[in-house]
N, C-alpha and C. Protein backbone atom coordinates (compact mmCIF):
# COMPACT_ATOMS: atom_id res chain seq x y z
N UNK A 1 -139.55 41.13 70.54
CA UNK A 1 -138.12 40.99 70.38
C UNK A 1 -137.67 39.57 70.73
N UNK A 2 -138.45 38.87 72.07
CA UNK A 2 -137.99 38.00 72.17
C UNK A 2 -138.06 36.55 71.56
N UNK A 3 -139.65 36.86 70.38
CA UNK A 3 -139.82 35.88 69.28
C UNK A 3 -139.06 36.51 68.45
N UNK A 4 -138.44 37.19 68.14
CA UNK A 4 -137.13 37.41 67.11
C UNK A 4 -136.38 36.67 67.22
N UNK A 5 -135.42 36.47 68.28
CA UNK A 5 -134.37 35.78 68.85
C UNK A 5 -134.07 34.63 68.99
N UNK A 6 -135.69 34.25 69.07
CA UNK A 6 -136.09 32.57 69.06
C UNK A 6 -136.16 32.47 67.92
N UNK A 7 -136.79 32.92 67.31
CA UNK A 7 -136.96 32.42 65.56
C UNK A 7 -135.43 32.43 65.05
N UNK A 8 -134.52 33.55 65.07
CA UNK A 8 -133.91 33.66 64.61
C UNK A 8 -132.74 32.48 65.14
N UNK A 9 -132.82 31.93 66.43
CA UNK A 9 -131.93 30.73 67.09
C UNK A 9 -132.36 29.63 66.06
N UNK A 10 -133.69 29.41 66.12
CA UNK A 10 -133.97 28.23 65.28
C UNK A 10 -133.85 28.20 64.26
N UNK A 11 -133.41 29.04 63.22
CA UNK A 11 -133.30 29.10 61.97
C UNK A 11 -131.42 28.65 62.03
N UNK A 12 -130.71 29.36 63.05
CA UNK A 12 -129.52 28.92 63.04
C UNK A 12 -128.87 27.42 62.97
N UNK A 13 -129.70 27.28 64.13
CA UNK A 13 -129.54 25.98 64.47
C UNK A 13 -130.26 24.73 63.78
N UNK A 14 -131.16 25.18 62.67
CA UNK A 14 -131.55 24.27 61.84
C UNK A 14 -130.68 24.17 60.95
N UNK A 15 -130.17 25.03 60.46
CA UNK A 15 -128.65 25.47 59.51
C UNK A 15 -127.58 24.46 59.60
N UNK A 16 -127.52 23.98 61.02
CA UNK A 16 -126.21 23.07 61.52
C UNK A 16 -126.38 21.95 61.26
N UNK A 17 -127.57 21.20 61.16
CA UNK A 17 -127.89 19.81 60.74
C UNK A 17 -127.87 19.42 58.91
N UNK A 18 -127.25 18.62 59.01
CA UNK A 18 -126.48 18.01 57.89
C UNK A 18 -128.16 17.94 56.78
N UNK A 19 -128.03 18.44 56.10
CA UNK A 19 -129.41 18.51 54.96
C UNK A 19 -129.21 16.84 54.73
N UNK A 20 -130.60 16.32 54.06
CA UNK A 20 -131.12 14.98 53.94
C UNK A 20 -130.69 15.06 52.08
N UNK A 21 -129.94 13.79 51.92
CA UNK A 21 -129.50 13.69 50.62
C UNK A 21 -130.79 13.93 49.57
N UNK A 22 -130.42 14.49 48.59
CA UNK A 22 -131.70 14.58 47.45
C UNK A 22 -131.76 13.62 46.38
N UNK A 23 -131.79 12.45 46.23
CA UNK A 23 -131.85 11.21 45.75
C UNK A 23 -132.86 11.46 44.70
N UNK A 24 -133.01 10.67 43.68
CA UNK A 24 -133.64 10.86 42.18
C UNK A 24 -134.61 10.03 42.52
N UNK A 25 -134.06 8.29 42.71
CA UNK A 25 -134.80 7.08 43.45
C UNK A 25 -135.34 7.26 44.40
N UNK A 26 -136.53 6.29 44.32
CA UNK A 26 -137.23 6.62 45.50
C UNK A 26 -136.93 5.99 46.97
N UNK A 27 -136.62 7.23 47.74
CA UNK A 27 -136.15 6.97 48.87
C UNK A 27 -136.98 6.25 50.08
N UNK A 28 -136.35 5.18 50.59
CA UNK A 28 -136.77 4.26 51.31
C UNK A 28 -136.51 4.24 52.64
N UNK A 29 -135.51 4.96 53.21
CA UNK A 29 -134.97 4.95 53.95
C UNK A 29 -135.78 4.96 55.40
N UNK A 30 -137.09 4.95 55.47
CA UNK A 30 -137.91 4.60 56.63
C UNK A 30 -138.70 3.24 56.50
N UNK A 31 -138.33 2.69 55.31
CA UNK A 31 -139.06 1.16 54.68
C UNK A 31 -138.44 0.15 56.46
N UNK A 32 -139.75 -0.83 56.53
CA UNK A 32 -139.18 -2.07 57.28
C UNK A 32 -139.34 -3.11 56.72
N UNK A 33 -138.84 -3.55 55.87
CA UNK A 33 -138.74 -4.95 55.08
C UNK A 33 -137.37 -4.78 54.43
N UNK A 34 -137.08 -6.13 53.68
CA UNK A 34 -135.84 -6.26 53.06
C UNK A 34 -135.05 -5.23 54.11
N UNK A 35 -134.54 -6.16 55.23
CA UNK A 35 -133.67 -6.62 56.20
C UNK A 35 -132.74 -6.98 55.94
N UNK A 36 -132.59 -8.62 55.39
CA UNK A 36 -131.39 -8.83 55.16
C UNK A 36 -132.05 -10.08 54.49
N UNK A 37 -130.94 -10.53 54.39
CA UNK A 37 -131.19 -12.63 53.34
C UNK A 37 -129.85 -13.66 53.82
N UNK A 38 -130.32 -14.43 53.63
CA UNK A 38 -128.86 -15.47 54.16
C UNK A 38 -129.28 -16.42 52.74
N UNK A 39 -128.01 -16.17 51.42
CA UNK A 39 -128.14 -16.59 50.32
C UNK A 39 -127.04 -16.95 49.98
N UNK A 40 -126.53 -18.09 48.64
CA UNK A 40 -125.09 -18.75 48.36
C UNK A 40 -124.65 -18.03 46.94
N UNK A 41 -123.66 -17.53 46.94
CA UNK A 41 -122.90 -16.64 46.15
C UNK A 41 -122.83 -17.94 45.16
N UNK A 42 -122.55 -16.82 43.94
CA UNK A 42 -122.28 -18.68 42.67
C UNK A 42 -120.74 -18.99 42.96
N UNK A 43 -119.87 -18.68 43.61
CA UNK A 43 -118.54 -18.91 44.34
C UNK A 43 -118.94 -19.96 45.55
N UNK A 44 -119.77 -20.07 45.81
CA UNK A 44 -120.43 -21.54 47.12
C UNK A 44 -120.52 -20.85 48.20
N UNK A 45 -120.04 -19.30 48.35
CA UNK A 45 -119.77 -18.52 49.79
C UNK A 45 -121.32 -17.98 50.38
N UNK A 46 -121.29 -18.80 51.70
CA UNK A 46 -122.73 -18.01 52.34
C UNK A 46 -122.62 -17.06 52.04
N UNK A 47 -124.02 -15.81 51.85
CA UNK A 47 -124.09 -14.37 52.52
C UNK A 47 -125.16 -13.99 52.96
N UNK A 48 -125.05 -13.11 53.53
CA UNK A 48 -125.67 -12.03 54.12
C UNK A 48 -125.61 -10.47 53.87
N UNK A 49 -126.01 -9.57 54.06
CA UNK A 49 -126.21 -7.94 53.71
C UNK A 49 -124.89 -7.35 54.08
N UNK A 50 -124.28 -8.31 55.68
CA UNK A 50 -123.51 -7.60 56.53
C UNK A 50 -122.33 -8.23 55.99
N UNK A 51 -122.24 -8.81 55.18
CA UNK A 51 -120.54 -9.03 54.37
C UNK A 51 -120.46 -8.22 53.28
N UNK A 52 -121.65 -7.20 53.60
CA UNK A 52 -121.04 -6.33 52.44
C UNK A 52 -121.31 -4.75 53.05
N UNK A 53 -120.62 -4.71 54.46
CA UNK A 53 -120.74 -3.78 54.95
C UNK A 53 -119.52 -2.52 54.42
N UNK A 54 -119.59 -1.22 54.38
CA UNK A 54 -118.34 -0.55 54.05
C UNK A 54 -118.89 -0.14 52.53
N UNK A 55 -119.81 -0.83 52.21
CA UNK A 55 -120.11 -1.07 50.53
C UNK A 55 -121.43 -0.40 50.13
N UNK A 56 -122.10 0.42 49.20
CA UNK A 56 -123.29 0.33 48.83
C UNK A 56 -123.38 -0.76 48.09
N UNK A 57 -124.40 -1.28 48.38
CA UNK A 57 -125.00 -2.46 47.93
C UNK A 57 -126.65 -2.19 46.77
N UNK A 58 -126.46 -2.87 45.95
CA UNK A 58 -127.50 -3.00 44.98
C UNK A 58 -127.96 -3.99 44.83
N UNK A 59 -129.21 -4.73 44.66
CA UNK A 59 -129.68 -5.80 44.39
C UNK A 59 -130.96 -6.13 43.71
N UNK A 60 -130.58 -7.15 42.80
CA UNK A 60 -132.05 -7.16 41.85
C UNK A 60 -132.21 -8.24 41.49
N UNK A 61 -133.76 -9.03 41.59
CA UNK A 61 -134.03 -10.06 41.67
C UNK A 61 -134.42 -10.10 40.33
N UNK A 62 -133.72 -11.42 39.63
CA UNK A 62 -134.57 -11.92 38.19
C UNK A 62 -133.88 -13.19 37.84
N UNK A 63 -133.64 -13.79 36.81
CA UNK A 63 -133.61 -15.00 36.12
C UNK A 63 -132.64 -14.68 34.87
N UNK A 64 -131.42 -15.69 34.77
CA UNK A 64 -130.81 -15.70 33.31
C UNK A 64 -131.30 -15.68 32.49
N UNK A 65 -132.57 -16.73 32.39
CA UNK A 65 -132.91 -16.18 30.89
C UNK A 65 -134.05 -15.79 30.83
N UNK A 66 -134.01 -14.76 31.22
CA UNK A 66 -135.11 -13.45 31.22
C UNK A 66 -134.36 -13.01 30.01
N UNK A 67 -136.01 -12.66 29.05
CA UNK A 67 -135.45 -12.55 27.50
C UNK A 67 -135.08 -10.58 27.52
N UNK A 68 -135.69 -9.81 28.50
CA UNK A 68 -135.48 -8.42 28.57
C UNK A 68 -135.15 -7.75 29.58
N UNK A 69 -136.17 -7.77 30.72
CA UNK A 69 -136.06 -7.33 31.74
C UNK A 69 -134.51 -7.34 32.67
N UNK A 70 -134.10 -8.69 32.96
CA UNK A 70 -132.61 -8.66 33.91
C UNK A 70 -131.42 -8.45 32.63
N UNK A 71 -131.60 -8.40 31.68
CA UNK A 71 -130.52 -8.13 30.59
C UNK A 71 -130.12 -6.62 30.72
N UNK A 72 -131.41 -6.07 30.56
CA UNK A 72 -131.24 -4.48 30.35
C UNK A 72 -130.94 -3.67 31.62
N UNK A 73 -131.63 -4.25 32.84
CA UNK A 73 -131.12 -4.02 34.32
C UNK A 73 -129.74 -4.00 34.43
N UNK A 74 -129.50 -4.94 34.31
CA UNK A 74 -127.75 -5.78 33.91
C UNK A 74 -126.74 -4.65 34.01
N UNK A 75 -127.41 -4.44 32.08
CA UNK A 75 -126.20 -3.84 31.33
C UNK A 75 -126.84 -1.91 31.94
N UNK A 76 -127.27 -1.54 32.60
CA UNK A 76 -127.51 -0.16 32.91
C UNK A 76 -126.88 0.01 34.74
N UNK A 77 -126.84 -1.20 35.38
CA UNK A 77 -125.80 -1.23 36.78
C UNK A 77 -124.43 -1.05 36.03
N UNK A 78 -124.04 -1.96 34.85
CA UNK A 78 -122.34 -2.03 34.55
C UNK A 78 -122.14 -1.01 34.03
N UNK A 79 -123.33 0.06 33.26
CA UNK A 79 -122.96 1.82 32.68
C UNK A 79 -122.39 2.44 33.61
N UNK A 80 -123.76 2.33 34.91
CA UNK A 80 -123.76 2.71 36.59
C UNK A 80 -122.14 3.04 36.49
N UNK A 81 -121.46 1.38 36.63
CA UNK A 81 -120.77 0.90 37.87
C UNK A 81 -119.08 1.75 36.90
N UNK A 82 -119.55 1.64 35.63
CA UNK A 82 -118.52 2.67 34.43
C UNK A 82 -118.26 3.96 34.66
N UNK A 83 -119.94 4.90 35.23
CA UNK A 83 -119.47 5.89 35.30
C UNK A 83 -119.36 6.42 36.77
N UNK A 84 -119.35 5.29 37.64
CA UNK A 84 -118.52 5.78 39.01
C UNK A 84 -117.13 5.97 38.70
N UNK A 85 -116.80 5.27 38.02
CA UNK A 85 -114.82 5.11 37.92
C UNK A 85 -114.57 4.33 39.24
N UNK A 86 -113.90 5.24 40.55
CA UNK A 86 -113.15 4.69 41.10
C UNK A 86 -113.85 4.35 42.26
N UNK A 87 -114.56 4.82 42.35
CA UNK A 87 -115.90 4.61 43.15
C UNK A 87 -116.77 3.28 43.34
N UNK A 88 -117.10 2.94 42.08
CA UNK A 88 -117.47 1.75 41.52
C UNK A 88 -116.95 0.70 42.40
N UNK A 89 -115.56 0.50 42.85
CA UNK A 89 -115.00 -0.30 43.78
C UNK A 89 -115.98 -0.29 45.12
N UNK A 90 -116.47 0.87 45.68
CA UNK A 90 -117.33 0.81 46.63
C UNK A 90 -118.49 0.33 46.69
N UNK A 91 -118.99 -0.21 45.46
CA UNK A 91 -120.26 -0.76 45.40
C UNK A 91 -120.45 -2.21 45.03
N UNK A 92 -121.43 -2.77 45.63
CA UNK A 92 -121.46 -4.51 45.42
C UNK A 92 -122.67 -4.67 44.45
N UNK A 93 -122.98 -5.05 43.19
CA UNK A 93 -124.23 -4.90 42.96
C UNK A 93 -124.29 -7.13 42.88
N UNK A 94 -125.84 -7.34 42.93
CA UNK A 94 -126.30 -8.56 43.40
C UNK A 94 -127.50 -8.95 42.57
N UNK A 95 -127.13 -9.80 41.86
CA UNK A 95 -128.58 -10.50 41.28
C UNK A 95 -128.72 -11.98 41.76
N UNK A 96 -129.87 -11.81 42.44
CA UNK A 96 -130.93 -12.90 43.17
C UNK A 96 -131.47 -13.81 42.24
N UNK A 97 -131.21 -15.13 41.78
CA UNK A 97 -132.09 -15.38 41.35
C UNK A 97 -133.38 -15.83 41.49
N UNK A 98 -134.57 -15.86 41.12
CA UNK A 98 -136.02 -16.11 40.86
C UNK A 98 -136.11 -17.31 40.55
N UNK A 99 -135.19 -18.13 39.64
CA UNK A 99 -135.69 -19.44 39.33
C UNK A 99 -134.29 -20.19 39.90
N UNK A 100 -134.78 -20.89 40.69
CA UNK A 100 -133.04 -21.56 41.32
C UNK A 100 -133.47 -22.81 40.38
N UNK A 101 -134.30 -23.23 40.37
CA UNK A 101 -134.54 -24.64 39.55
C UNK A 101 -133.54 -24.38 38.09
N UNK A 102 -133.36 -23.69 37.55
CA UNK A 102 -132.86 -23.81 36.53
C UNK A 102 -131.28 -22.73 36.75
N UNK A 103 -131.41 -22.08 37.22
CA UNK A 103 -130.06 -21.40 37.69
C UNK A 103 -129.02 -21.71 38.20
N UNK A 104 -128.28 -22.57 38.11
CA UNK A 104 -127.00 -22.88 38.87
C UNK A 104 -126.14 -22.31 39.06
N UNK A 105 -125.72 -22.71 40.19
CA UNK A 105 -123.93 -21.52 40.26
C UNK A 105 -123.46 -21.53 39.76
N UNK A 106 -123.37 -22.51 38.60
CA UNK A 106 -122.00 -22.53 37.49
C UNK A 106 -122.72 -21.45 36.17
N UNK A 107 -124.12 -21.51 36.27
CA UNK A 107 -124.64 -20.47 34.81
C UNK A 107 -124.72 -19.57 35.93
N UNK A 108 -125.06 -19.35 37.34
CA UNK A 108 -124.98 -17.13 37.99
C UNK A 108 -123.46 -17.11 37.38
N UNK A 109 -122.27 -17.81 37.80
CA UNK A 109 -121.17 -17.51 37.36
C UNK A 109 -120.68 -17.12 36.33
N UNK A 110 -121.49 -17.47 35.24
CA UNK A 110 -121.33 -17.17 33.82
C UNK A 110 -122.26 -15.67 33.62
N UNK A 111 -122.88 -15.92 34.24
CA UNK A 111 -124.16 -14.59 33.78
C UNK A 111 -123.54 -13.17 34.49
N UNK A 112 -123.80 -13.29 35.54
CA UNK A 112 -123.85 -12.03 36.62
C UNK A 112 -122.23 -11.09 36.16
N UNK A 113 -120.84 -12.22 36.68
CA UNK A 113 -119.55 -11.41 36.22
C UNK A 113 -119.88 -11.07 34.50
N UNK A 114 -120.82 -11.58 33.62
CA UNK A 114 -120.13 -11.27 31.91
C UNK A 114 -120.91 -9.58 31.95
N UNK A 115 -121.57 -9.27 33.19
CA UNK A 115 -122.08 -7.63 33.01
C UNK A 115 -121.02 -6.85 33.52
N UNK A 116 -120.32 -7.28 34.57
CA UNK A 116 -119.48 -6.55 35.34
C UNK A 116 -118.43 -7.82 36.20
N UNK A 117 -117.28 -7.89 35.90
CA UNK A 117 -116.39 -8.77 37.03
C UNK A 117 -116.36 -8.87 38.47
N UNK A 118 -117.09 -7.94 38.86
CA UNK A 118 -117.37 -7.51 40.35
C UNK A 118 -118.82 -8.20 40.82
N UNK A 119 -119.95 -8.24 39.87
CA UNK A 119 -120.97 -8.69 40.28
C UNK A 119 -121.59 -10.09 40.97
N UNK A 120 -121.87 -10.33 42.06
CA UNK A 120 -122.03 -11.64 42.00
C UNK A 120 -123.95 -11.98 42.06
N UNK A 121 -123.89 -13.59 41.74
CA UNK A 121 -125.02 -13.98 41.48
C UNK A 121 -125.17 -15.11 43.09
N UNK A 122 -126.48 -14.70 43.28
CA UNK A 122 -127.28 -15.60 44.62
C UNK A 122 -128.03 -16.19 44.15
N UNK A 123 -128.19 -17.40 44.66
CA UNK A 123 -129.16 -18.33 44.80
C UNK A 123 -129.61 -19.00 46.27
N UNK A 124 -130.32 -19.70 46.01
CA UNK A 124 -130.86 -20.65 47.16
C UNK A 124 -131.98 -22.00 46.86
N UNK A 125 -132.48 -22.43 47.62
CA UNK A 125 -133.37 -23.42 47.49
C UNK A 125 -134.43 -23.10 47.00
N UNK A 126 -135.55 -23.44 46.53
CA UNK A 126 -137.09 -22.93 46.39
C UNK A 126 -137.38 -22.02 47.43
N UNK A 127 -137.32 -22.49 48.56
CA UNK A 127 -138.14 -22.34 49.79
C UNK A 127 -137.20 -20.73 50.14
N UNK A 128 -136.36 -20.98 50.21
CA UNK A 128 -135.59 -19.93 50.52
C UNK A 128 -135.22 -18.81 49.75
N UNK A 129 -135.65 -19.14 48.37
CA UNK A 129 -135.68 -17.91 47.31
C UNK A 129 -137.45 -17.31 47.85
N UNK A 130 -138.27 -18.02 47.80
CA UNK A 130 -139.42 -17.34 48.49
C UNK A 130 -139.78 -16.56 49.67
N UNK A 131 -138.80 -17.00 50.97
CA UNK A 131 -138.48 -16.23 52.25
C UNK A 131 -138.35 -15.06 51.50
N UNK A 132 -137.01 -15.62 50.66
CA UNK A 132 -136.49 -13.74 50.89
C UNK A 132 -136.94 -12.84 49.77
N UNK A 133 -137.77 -13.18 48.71
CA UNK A 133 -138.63 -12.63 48.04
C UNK A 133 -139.68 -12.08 48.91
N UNK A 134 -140.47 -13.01 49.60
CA UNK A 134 -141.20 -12.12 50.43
C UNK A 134 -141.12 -11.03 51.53
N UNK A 135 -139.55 -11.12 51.93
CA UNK A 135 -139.11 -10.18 53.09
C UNK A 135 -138.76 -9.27 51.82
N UNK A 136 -138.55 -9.05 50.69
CA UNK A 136 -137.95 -8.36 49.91
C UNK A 136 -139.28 -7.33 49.10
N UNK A 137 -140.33 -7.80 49.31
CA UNK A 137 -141.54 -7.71 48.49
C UNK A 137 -141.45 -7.82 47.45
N UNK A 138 -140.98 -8.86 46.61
CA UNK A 138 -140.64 -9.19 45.40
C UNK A 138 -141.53 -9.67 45.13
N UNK A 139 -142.48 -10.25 43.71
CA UNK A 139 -143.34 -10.48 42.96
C UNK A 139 -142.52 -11.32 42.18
N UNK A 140 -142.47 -12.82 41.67
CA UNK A 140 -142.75 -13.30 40.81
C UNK A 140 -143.45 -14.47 40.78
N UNK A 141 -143.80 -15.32 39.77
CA UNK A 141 -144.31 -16.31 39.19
C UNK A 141 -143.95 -16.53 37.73
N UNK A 142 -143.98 -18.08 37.77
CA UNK A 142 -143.92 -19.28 36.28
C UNK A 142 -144.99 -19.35 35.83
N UNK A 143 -144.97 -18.59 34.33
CA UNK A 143 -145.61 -18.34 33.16
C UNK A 143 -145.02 -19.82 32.19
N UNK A 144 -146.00 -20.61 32.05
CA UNK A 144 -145.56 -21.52 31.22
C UNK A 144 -145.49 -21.31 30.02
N UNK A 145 -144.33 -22.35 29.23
CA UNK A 145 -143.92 -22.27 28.12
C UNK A 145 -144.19 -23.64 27.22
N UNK A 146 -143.70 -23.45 25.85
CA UNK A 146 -144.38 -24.49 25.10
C UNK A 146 -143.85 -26.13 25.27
N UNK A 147 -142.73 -26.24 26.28
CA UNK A 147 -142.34 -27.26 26.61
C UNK A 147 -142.38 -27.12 28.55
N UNK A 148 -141.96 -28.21 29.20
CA UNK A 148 -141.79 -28.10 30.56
C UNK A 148 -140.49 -26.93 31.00
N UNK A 149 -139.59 -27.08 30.54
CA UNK A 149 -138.19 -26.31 30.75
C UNK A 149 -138.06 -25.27 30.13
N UNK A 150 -139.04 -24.70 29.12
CA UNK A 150 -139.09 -23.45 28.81
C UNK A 150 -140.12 -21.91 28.96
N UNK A 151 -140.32 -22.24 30.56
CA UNK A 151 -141.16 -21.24 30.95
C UNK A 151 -140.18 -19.92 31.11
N UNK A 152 -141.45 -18.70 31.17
CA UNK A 152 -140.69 -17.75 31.50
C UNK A 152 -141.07 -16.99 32.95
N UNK A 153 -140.65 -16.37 33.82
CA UNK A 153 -140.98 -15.49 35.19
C UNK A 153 -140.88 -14.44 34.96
N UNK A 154 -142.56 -14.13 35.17
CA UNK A 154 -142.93 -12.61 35.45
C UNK A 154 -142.07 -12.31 37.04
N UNK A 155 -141.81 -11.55 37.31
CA UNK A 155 -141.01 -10.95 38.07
C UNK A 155 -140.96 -9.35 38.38
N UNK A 156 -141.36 -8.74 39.67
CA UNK A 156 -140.81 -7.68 39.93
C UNK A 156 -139.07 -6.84 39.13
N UNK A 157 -139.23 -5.67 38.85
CA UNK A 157 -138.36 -5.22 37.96
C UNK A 157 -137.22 -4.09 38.90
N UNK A 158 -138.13 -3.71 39.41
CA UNK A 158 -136.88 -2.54 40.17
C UNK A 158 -135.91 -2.92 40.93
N UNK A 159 -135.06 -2.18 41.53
CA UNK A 159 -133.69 -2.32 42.50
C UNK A 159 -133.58 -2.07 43.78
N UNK A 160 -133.07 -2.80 44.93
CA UNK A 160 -132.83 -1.60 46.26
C UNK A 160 -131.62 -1.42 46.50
N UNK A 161 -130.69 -0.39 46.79
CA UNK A 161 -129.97 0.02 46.82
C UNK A 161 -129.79 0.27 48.69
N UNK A 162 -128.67 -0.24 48.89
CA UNK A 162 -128.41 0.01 50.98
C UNK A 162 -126.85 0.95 50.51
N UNK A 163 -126.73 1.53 51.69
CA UNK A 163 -125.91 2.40 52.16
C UNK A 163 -124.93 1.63 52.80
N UNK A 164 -123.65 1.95 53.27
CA UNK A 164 -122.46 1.51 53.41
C UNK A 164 -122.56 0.92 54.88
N UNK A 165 -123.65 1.22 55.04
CA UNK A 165 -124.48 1.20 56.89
C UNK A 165 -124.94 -0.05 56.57
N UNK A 166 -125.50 -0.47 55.78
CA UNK A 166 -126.22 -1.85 55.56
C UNK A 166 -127.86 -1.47 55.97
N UNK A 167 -128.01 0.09 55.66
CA UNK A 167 -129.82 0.39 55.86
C UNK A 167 -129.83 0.00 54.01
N UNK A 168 -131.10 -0.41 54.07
CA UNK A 168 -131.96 0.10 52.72
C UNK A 168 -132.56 1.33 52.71
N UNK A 169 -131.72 2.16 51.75
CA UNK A 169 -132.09 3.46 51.27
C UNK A 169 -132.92 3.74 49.83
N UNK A 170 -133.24 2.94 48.88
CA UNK A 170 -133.74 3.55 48.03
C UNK A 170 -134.06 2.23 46.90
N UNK A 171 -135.30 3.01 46.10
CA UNK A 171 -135.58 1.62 45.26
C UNK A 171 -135.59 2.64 44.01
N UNK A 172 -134.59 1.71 43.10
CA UNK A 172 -134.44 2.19 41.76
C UNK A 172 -135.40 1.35 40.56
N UNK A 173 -135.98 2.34 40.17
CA UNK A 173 -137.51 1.64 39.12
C UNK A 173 -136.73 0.98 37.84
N UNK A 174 -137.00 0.26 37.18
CA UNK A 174 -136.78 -0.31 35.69
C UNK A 174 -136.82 0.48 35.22
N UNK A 175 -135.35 0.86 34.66
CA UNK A 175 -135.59 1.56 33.28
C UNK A 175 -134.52 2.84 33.17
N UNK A 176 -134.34 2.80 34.60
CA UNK A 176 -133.65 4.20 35.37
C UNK A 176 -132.34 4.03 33.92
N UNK A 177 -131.99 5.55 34.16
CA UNK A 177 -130.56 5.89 33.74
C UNK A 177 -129.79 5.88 34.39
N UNK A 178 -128.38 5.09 33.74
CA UNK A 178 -127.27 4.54 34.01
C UNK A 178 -126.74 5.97 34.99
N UNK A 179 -126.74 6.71 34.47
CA UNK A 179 -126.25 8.58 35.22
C UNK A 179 -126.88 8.49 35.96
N UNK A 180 -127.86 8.34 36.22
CA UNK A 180 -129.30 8.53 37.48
C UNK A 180 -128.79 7.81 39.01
N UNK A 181 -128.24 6.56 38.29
CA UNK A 181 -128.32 5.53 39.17
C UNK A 181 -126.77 5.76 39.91
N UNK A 182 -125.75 6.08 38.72
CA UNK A 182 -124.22 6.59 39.71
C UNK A 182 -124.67 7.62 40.00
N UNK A 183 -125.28 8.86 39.89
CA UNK A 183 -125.51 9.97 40.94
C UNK A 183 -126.36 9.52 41.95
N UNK A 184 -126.89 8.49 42.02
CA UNK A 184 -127.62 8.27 43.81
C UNK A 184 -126.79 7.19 44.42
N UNK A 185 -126.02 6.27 43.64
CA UNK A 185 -125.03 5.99 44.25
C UNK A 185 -123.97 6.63 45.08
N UNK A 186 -123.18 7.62 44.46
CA UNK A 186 -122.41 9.03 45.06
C UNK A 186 -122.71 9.22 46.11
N UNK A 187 -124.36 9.94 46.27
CA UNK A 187 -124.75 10.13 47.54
C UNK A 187 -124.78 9.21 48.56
N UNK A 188 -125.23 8.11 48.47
CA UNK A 188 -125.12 6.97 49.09
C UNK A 188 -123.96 6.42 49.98
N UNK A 189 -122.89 6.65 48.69
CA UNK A 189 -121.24 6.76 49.49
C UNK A 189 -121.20 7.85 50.74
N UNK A 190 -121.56 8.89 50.37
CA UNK A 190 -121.28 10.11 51.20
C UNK A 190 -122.30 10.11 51.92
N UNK A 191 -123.74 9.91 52.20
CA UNK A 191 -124.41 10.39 53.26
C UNK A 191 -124.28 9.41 54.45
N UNK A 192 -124.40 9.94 55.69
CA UNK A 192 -124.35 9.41 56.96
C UNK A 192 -125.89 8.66 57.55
């Protein structure tokens, strides 16, 4: 009787704890890397993770003229960020660039807002796009092209997505659906 009582306490009382969100993406949320970055908005404004606290945050590292890969990423965050509606306001999404040599703030400025008006574009120095590629576990390299200035970067493809907490919760793969990605956003808003 008295392992009844117990079992039956613990079943109660497991009841009371808030269930663990069921996320599509793969959940990260015990990852220790991609921390944070100290990077320059194409507006000239330092940042960091924690100026975008209050916010889910998205971020994805690639290059303007990436002929597929950051195009299609792009335009499937601004479906995302469409079919949050009002929500959408709660989220910061962030493209890093990979090649600062050729990226300037004046072309992130042109690139990043023509997916979404909300989006902004980071850069940094060589040295410092590599820090935080490597705290990020990002993958790329310069694949040369038929002139000096027209190489292209292989580059890591997926997303990480942080919580309004400023944890990294989840890495969204290339390719994901635009629906996929506002329903783990949602959660994101709402879980603690």
């Amino acid at each position: 009787m008295l392992r009844l009582i117990l079992f039956s306490l613990v079943l109660v009382l497991g009841g009371c704890t808030d269930p663990k969100p069921q996320f599509i993406s793969t959940d990260l949320s015990e990852a220790g890397f991609a921390r944070d970055f100290a990077l320059t908005d194409h507006n000239g404004q330092p940042r960091t993770l924690a100026d975008f606290r209050g916010k889910a945050v998205v971020i994805f590292f690639g290059y303007t003229q990436c002929p597929d890969v950051c195009p299609t990423t792009m335009t499937g965050m601004a479906e995302a960020m469409r079919q949050l509606g009002a929500d959408a306001a709660k989220v910061q999404v962030l493209f890093v660039t990979v090649d600062p040599e050729r990226d300037t703030p004046q072309l992130l400025a042109q690139y990043a807002p023509a997916f979404n008006p909300g989006f902004l574009g980071l850069y940094g120095d060589p040295q410092t796009i590599a820090q935080t590629a490597q705290e990020f576990r990002i993958f790329y390299k310069k694949q040369p092209g038929s002139a000096p200035d027209t190489y292209t970067v292989d580059h890591s493809a997926g997303s990480y997505a942080y919580d309004p907490q400023g944890r990294l919760r989840l890495y969204i793969k290339y390719g994901e659906k635009p629906e996929v990605i506002a329903k783990d956003l949602k959660l994101l808003l709402t879980s603690k």
